[in-house]
PDB file of N, CA and C in Angstrom:
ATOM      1  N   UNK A   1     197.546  60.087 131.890  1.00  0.00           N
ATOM      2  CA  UNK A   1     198.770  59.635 132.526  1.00  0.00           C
ATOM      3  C   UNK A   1     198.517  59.419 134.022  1.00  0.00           C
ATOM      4  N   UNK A   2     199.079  58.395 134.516  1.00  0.00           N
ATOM      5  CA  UNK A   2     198.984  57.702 135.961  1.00  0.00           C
ATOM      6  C   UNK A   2     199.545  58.726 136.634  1.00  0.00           C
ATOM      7  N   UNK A   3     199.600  59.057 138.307  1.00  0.00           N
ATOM      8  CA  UNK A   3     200.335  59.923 138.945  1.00  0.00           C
ATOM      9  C   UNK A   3     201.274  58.831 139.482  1.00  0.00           C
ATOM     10  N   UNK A   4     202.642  59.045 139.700  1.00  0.00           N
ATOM     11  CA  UNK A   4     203.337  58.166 140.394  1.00  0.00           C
ATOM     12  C   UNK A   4     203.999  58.876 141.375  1.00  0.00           C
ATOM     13  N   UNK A   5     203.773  57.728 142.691  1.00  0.00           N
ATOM     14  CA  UNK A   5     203.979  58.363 143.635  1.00  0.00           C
ATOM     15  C   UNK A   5     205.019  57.899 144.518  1.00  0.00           C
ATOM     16  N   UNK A   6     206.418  58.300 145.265  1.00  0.00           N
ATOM     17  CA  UNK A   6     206.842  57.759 145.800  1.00  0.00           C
ATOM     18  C   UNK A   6     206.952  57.537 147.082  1.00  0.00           C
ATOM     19  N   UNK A   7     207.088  56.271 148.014  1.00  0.00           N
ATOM     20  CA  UNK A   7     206.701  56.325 149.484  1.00  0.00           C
ATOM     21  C   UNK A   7     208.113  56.093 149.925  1.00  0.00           C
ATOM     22  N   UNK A   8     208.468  56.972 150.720  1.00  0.00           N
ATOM     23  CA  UNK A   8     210.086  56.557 151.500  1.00  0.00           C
ATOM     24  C   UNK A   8     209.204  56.234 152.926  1.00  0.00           C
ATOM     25  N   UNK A   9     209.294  55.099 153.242  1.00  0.00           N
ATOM     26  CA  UNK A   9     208.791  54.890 154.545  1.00  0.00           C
ATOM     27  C   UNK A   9     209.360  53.410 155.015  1.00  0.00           C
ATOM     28  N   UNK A  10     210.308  53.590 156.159  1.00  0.00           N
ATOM     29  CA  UNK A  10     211.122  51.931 156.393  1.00  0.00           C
ATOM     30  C   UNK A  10     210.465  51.100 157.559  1.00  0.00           C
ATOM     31  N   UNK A  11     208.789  51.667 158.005  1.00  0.00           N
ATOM     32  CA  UNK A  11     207.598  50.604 158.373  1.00  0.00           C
ATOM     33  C   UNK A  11     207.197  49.689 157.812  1.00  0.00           C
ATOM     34  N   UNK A  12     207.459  48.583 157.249  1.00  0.00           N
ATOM     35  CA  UNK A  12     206.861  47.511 156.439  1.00  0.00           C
ATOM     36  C   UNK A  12     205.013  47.633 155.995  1.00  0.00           C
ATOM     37  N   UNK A  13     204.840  47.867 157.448  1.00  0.00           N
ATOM     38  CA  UNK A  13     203.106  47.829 157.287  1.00  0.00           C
ATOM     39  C   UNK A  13     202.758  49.092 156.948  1.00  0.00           C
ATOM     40  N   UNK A  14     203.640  50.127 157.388  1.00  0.00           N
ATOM     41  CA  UNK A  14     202.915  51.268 156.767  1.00  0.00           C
ATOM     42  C   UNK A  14     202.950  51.550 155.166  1.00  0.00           C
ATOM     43  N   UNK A  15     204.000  51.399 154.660  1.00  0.00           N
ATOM     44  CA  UNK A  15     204.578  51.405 153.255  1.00  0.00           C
ATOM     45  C   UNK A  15     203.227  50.682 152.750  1.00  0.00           C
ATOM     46  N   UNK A  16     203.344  49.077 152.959  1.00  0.00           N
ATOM     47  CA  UNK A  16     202.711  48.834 152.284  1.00  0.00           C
ATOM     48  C   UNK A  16     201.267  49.491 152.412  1.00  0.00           C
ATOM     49  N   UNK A  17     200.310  49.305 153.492  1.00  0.00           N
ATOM     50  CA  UNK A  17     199.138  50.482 153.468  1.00  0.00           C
ATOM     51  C   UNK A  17     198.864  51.314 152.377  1.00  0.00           C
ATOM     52  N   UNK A  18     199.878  52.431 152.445  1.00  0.00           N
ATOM     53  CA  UNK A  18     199.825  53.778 151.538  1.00  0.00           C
ATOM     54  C   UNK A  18     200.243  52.986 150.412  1.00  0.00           C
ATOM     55  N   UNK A  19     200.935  52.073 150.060  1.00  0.00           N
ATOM     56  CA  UNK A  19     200.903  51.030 148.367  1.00  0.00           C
ATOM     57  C   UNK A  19     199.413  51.064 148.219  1.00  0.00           C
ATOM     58  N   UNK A  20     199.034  50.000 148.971  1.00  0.00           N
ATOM     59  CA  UNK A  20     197.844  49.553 148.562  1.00  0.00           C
ATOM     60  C   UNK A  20     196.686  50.400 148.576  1.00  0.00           C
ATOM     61  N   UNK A  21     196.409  51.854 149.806  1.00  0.00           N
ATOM     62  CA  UNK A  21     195.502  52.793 149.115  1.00  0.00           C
ATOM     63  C   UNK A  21     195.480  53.279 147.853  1.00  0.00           C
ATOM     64  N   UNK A  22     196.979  54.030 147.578  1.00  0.00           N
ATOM     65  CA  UNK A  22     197.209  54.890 146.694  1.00  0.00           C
ATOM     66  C   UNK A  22     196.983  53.582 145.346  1.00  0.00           C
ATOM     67  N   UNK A  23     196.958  52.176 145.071  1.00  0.00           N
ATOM     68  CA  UNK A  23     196.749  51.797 143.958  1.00  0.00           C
ATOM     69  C   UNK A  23     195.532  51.586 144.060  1.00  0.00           C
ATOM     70  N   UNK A  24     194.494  51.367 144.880  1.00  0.00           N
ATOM     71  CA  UNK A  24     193.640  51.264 144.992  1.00  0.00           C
ATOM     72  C   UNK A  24     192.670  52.438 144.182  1.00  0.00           C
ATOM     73  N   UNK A  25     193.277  53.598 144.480  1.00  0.00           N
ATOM     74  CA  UNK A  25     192.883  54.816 143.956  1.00  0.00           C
ATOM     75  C   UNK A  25     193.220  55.616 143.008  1.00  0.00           C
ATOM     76  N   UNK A  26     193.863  54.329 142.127  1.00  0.00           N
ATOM     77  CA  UNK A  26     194.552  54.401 140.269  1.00  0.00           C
ATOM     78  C   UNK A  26     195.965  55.285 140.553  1.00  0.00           C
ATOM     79  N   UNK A  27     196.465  55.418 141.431  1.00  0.00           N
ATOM     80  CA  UNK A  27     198.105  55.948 140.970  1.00  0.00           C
ATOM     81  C   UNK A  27     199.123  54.959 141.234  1.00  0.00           C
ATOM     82  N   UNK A  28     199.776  55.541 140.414  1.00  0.00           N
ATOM     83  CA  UNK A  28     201.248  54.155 140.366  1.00  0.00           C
ATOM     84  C   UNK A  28     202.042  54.468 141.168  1.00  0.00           C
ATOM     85  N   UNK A  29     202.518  53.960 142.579  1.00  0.00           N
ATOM     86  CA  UNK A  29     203.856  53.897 143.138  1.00  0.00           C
ATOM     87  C   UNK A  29     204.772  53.307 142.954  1.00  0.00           C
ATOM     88  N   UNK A  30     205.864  54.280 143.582  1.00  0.00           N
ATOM     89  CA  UNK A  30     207.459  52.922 144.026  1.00  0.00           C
ATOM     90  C   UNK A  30     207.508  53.449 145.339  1.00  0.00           C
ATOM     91  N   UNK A  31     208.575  52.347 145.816  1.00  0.00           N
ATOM     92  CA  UNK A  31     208.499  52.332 147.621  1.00  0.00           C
ATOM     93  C   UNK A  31     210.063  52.445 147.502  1.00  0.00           C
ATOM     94  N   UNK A  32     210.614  53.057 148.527  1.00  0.00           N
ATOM     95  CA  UNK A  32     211.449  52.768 149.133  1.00  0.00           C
ATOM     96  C   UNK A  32     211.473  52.764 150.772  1.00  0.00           C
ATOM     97  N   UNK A  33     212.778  51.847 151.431  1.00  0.00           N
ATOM     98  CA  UNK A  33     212.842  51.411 152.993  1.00  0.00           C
ATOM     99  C   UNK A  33     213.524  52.378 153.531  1.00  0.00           C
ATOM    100  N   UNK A  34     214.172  53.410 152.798  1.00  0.00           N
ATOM    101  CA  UNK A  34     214.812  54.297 153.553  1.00  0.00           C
ATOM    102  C   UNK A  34     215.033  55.256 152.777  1.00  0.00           C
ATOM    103  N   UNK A  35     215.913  56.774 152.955  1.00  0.00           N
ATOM    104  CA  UNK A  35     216.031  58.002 152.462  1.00  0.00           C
ATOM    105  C   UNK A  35     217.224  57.612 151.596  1.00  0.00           C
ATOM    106  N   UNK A  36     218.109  56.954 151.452  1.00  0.00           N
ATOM    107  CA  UNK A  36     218.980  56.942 150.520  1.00  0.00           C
ATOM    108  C   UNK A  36     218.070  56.427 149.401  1.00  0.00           C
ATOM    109  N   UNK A  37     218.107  55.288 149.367  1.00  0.00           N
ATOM    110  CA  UNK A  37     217.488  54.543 148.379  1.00  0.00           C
ATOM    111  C   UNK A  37     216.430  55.442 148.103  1.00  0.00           C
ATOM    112  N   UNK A  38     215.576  55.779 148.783  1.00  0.00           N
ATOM    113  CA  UNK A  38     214.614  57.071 148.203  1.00  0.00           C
ATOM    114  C   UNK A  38     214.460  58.086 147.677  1.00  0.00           C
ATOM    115  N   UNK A  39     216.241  58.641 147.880  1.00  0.00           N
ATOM    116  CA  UNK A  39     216.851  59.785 146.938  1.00  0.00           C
ATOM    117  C   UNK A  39     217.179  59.108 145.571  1.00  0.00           C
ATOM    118  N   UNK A  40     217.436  57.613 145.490  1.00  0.00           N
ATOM    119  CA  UNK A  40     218.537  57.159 144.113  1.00  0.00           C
ATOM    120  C   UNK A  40     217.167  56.600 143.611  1.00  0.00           C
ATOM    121  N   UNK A  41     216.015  56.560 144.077  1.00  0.00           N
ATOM    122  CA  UNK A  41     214.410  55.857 143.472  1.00  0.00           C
ATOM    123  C   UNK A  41     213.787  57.438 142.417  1.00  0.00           C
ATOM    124  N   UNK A  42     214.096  58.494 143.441  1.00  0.00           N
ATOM    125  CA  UNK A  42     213.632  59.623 142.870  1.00  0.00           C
ATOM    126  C   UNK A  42     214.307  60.481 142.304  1.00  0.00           C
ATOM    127  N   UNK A  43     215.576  60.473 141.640  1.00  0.00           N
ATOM    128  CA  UNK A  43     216.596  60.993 140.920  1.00  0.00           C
ATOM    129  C   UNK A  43     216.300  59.741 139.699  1.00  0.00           C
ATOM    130  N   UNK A  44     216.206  58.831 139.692  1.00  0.00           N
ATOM    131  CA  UNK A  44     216.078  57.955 138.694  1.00  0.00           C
ATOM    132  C   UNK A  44     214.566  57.819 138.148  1.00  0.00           C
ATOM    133  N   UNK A  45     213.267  57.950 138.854  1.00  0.00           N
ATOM    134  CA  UNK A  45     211.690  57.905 138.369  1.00  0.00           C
ATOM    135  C   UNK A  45     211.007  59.012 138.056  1.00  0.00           C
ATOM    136  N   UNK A  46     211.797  60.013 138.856  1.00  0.00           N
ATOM    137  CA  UNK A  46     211.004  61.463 139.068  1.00  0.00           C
ATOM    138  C   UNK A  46     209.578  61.343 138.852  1.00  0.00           C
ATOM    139  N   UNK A  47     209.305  60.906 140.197  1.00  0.00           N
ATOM    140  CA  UNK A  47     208.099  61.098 140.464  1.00  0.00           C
ATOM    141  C   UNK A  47     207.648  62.387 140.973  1.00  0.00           C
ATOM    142  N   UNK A  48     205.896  62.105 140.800  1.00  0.00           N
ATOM    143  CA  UNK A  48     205.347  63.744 140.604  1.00  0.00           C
ATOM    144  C   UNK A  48     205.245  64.022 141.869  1.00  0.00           C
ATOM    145  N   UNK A  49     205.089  62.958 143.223  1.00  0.00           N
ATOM    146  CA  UNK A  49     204.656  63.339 144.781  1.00  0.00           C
ATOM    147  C   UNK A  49     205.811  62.371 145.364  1.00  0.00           C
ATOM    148  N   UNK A  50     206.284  63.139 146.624  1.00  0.00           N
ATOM    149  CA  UNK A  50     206.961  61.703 147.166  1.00  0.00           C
ATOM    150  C   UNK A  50     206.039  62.019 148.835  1.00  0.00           C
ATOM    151  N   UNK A  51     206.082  60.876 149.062  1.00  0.00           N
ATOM    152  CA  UNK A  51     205.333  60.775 150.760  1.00  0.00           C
ATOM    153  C   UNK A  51     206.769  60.208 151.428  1.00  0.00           C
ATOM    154  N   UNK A  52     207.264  60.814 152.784  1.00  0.00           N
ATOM    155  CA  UNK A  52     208.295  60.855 153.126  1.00  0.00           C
ATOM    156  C   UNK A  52     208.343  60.516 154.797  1.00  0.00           C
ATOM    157  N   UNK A  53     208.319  59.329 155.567  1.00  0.00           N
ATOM    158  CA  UNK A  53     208.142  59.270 156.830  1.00  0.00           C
ATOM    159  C   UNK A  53     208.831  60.389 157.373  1.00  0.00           C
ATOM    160  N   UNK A  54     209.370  60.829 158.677  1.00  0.00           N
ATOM    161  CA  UNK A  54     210.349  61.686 159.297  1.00  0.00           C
ATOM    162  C   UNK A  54     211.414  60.690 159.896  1.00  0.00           C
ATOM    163  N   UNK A  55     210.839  59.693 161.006  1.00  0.00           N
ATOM    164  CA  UNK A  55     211.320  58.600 161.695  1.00  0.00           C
ATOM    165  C   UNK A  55     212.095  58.255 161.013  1.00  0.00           C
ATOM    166  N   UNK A  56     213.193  57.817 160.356  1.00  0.00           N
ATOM    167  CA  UNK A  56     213.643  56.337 159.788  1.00  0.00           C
ATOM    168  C   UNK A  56     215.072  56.287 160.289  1.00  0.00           C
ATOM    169  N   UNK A  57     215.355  55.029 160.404  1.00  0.00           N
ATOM    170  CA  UNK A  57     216.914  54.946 161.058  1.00  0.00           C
ATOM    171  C   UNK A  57     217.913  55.719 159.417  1.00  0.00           C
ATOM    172  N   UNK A  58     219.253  55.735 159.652  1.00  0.00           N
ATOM    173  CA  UNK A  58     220.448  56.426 158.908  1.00  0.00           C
ATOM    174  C   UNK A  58     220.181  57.897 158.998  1.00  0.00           C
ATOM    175  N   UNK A  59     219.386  57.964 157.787  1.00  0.00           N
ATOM    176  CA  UNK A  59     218.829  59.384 157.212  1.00  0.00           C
ATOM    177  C   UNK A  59     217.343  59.759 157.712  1.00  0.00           C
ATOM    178  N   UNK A  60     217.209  60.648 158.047  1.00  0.00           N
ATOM    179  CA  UNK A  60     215.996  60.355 158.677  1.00  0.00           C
ATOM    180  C   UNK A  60     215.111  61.744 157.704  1.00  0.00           C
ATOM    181  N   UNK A  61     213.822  61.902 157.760  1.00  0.00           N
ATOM    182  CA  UNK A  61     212.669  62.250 156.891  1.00  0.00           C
ATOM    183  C   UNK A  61     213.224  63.793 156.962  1.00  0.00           C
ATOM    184  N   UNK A  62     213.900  64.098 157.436  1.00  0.00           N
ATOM    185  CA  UNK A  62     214.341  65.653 157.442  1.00  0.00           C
ATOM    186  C   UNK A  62     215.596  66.103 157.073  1.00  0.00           C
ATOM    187  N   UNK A  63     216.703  65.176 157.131  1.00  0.00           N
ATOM    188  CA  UNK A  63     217.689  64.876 156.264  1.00  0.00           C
ATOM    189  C   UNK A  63     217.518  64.841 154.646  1.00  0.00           C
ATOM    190  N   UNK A  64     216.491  63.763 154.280  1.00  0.00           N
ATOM    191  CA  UNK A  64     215.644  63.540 153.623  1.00  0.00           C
ATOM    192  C   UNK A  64     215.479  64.615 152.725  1.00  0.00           C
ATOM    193  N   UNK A  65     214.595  65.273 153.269  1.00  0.00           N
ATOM    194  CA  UNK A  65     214.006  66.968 152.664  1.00  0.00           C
ATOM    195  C   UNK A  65     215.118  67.709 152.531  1.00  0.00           C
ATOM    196  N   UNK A  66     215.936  67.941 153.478  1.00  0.00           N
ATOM    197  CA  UNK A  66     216.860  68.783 152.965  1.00  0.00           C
ATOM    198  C   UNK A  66     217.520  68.417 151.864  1.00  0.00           C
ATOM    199  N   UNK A  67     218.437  67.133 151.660  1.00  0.00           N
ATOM    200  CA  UNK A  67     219.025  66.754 150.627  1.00  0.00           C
ATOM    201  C   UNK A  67     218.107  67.168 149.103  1.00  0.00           C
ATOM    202  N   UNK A  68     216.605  66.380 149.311  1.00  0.00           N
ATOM    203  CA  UNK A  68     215.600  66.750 147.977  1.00  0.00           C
ATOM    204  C   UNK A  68     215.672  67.716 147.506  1.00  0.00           C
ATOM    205  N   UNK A  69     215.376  68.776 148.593  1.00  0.00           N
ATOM    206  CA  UNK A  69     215.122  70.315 147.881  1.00  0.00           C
ATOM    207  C   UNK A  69     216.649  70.773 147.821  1.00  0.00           C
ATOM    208  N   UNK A  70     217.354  70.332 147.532  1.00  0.00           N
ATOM    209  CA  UNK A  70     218.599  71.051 147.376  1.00  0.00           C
ATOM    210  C   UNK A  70     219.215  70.714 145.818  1.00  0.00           C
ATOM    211  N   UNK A  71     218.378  69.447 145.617  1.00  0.00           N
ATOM    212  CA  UNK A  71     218.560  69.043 144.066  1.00  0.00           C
ATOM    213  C   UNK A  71     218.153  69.506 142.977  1.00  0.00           C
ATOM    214  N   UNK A  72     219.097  70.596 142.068  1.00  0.00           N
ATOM    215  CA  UNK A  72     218.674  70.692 141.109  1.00  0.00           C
ATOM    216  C   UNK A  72     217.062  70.074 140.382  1.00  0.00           C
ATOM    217  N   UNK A  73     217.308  68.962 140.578  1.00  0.00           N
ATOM    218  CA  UNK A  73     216.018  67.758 139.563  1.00  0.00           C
ATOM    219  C   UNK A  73     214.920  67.849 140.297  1.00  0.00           C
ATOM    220  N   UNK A  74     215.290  67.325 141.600  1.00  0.00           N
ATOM    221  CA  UNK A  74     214.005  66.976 142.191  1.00  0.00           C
ATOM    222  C   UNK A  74     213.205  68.624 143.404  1.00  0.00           C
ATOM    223  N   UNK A  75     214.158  69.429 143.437  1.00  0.00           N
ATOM    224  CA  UNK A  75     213.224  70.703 144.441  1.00  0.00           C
ATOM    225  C   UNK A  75     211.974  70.569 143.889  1.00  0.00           C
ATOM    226  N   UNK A  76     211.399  70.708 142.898  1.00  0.00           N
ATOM    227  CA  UNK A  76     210.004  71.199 142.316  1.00  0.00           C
ATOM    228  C   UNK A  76     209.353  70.011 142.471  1.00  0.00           C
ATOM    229  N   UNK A  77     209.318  69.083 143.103  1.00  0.00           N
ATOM    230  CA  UNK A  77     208.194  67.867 143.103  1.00  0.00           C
ATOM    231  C   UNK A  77     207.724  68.214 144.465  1.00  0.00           C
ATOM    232  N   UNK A  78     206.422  68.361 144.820  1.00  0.00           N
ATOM    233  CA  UNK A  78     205.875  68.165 146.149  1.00  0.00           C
ATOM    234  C   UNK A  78     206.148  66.836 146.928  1.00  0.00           C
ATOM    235  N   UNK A  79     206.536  67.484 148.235  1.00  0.00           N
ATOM    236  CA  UNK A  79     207.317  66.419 148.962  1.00  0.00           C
ATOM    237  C   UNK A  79     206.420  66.685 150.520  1.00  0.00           C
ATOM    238  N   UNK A  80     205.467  65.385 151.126  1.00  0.00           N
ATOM    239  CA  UNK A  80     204.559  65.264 151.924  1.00  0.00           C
ATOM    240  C   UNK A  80     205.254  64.610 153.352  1.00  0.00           C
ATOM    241  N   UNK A  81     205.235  65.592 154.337  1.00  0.00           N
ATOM    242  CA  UNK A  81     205.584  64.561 154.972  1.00  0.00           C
ATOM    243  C   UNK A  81     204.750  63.282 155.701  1.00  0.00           C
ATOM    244  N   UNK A  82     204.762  62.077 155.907  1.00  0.00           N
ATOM    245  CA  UNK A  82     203.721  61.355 156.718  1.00  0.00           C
ATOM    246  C   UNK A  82     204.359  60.871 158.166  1.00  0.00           C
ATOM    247  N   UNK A  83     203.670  61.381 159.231  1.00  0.00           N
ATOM    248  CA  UNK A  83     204.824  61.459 160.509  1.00  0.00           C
ATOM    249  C   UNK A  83     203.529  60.877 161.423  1.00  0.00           C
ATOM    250  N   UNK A  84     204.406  60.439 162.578  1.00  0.00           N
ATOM    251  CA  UNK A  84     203.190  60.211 163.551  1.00  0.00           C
ATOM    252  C   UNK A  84     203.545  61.900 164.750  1.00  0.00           C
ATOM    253  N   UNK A  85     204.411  62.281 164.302  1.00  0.00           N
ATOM    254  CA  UNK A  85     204.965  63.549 164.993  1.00  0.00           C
ATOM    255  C   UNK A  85     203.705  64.433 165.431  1.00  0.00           C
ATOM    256  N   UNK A  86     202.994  64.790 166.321  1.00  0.00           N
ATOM    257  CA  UNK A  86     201.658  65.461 165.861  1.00  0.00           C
ATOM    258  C   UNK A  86     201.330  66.337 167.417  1.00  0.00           C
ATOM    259  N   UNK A  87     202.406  66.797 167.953  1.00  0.00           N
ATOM    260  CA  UNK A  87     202.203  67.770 168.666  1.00  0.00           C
ATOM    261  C   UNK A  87     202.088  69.004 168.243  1.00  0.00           C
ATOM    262  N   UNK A  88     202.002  70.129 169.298  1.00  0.00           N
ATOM    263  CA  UNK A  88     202.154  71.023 168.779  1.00  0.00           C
ATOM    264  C   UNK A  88     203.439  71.850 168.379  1.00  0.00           C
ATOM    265  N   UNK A  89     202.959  72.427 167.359  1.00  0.00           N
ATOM    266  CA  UNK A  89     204.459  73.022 166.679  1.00  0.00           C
ATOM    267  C   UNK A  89     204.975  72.055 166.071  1.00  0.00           C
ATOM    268  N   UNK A  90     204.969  70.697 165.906  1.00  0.00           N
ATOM    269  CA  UNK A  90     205.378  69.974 165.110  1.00  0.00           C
ATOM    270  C   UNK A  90     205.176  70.252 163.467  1.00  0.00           C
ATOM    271  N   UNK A  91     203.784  70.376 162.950  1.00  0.00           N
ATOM    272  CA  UNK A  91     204.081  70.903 161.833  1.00  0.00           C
ATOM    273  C   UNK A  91     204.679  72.028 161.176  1.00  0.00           C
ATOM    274  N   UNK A  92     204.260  73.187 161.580  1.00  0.00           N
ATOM    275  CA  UNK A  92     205.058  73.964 161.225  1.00  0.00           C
ATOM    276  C   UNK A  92     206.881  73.660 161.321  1.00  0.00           C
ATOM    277  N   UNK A  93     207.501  72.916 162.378  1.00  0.00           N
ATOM    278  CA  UNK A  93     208.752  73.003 162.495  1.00  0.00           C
ATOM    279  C   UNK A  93     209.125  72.285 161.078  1.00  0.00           C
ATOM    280  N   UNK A  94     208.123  71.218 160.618  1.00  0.00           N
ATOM    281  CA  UNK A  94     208.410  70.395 159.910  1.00  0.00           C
ATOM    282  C   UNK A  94     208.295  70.988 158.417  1.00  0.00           C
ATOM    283  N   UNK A  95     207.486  71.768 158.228  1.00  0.00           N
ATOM    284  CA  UNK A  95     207.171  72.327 157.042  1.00  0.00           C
ATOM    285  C   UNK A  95     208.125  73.297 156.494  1.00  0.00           C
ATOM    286  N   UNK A  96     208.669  73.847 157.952  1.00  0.00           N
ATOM    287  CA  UNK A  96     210.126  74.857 157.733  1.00  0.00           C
ATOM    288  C   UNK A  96     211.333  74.560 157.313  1.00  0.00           C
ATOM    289  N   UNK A  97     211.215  72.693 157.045  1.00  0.00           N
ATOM    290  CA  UNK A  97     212.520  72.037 157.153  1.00  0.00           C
ATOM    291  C   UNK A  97     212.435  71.673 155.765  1.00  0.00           C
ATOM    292  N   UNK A  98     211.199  72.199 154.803  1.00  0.00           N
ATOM    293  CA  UNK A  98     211.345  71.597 153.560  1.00  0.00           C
ATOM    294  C   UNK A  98     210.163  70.896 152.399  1.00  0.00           C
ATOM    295  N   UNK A  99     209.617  70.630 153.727  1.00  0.00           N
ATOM    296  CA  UNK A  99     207.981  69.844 152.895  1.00  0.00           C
ATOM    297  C   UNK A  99     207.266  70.392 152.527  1.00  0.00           C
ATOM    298  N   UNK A 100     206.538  70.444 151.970  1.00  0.00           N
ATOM    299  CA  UNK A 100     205.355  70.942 151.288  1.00  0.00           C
ATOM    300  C   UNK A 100     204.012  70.779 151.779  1.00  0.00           C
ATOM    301  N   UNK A 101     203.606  69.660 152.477  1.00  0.00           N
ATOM    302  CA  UNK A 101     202.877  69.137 153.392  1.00  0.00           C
ATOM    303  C   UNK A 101     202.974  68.141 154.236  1.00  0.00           C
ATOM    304  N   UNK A 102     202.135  67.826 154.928  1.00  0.00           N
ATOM    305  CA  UNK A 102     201.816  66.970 156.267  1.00  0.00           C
ATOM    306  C   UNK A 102     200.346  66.382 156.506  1.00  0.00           C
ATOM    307  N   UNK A 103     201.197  64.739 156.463  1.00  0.00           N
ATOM    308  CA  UNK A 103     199.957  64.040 156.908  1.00  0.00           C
ATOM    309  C   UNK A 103     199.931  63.286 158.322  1.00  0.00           C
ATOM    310  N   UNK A 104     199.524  62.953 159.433  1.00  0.00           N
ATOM    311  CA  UNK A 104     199.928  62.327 160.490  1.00  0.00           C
ATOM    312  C   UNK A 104     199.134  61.130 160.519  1.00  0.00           C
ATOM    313  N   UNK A 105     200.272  60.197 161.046  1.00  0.00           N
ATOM    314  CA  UNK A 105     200.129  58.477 161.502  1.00  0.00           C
ATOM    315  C   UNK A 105     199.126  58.663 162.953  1.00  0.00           C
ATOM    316  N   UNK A 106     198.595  57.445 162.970  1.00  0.00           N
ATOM    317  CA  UNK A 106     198.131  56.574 162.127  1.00  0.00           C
ATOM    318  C   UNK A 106     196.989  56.897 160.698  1.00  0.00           C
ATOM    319  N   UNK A 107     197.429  56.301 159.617  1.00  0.00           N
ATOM    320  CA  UNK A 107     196.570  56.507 158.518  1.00  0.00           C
ATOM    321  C   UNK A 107     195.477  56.530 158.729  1.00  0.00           C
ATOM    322  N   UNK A 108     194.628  57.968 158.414  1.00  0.00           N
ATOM    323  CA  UNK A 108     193.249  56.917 158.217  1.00  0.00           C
ATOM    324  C   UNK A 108     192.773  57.060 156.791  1.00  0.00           C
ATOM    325  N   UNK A 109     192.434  56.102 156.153  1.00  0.00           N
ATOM    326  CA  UNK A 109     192.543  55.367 154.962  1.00  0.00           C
ATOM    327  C   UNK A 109     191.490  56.920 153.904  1.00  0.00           C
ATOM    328  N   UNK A 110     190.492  56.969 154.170  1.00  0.00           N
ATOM    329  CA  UNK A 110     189.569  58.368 153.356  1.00  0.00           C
ATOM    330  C   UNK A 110     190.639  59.512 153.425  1.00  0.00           C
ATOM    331  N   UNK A 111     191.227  59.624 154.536  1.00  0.00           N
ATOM    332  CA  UNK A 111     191.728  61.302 154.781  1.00  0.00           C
ATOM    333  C   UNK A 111     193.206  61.398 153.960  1.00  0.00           C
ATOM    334  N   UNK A 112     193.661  59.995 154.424  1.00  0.00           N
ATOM    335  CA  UNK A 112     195.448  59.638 153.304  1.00  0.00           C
ATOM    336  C   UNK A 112     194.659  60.085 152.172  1.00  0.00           C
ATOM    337  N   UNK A 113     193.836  59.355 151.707  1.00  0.00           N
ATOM    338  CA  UNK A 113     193.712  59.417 150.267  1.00  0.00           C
ATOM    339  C   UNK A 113     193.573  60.969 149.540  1.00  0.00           C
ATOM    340  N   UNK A 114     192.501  61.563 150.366  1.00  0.00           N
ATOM    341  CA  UNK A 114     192.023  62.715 149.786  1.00  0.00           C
ATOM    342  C   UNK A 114     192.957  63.696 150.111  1.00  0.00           C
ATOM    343  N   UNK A 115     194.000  63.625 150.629  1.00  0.00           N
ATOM    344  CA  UNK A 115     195.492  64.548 151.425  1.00  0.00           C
ATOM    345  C   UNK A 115     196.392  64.231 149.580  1.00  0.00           C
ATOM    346  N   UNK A 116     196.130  62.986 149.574  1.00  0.00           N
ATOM    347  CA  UNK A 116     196.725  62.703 148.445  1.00  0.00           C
ATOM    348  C   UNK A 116     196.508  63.585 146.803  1.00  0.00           C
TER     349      UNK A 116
END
């Protein structure tokens, strides 16, 4: 069975990127442009990973997490965040808010993957 993975990320170029690694490297994604649509993508696919920007205009990647893990369905799926956020104390603040992990922007294409 394929892993399917979902990307909430409302960067055009980044989304697609992490599309095209992650198929590159046999798992099946869906994308979404923002955290709503990314909640109603992953209540409806239940996917096994979601990759989750922080940034995004409305709802933003920590909104995001909170809403996820509060769902019955979806708490138990590992939920990554991918941020360009990368000071210090940033991860941990971020990891406290819900995620499971952390990857930081800009991608680099070996390290996404194997994070993956």
């Amino acid at each position: 069975m394929t892993t399917r993975v979902l990307i909430v990320e409302d960067n055009p170029m980044n989304r697609e990127l992490m599309d095209y690694l992650l198929r590159a490297h046999g798992f099946e994604t869906l994308s979404a442009v923002n955290g709503e649509v990314g909640l109603d993508i992953a209540r409806r696919e239940r996917p096994q990973l979601v990759l989750c920007d922080i940034q995004m205009p409305g709802m933003d990647g920590l909104e995001f997490a909170r809403r996820f893990k509060q769902d019955e369905v979806l708490h138990g799926i590992p939920l990554i965040a991918v941020t360009a956020y990368a000071m210090v104390g940033d991860r941990s603040r971020i990891l406290s808010m819900g995620f499971d992990g952390y990857i930081t922007k800009p991608i680099d294409p070996p390290e996404f993957v194997a994070a993956v």
